[in-house]
Protein backbone atom coordinates (compact mmCIF):
# COMPACT_ATOMS: atom_id res chain seq x y z
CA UNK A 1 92.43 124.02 116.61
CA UNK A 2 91.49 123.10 113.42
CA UNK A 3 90.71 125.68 110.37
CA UNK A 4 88.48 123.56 108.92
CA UNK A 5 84.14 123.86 109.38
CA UNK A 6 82.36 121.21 108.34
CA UNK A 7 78.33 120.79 107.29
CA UNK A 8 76.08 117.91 107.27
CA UNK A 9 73.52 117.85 104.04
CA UNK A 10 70.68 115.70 104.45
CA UNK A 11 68.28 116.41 101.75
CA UNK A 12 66.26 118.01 104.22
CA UNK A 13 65.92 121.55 102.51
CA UNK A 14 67.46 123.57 105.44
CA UNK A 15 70.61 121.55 104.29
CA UNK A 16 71.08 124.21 101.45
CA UNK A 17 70.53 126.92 103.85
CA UNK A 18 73.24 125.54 106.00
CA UNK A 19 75.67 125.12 103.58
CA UNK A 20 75.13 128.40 101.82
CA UNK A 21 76.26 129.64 105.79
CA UNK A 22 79.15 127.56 106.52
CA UNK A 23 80.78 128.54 102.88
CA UNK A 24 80.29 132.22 103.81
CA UNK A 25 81.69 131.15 107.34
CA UNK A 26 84.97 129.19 105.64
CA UNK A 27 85.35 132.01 103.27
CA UNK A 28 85.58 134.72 106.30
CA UNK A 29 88.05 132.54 107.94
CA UNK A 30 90.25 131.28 105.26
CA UNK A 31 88.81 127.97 106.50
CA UNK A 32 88.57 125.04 104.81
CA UNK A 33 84.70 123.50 104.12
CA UNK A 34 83.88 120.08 104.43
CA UNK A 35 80.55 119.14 103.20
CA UNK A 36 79.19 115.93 104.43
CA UNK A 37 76.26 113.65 103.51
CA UNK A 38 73.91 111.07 105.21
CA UNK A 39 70.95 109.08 104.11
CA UNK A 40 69.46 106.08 105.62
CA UNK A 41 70.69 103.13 103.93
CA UNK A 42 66.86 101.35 104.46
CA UNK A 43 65.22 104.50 102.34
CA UNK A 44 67.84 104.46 99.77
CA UNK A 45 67.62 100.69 98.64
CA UNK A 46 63.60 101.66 98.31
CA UNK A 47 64.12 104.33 95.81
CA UNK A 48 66.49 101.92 93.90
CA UNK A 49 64.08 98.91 93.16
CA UNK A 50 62.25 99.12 90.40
């Protein structure tokens, strides 16, 4: 088993709530975190146009 937890952020707002949790979580268990990030590819080319 892995010693490892791992949180998706997704700009939602619970996203900080969740990681706040699973850094408590990793430091408890001597775990390592792993924070990872999604987006929609479609919404992130609109907010790069000018």
């Amino acid at each position: 088993m892995s010693n490892r937890i791992t949180v998706g952020l997704d700009a939602s707002g619970a996203d900080s709530a969740a990681a706040d949790w699973a850094a408590n979580e990793a430091e408890l268990r001597g775990a390592t975190l792993e924070l990872v990030h999604a987006e929609d590819w479609v919404s992130a080319r609109s907010r790069c146009r000018p």
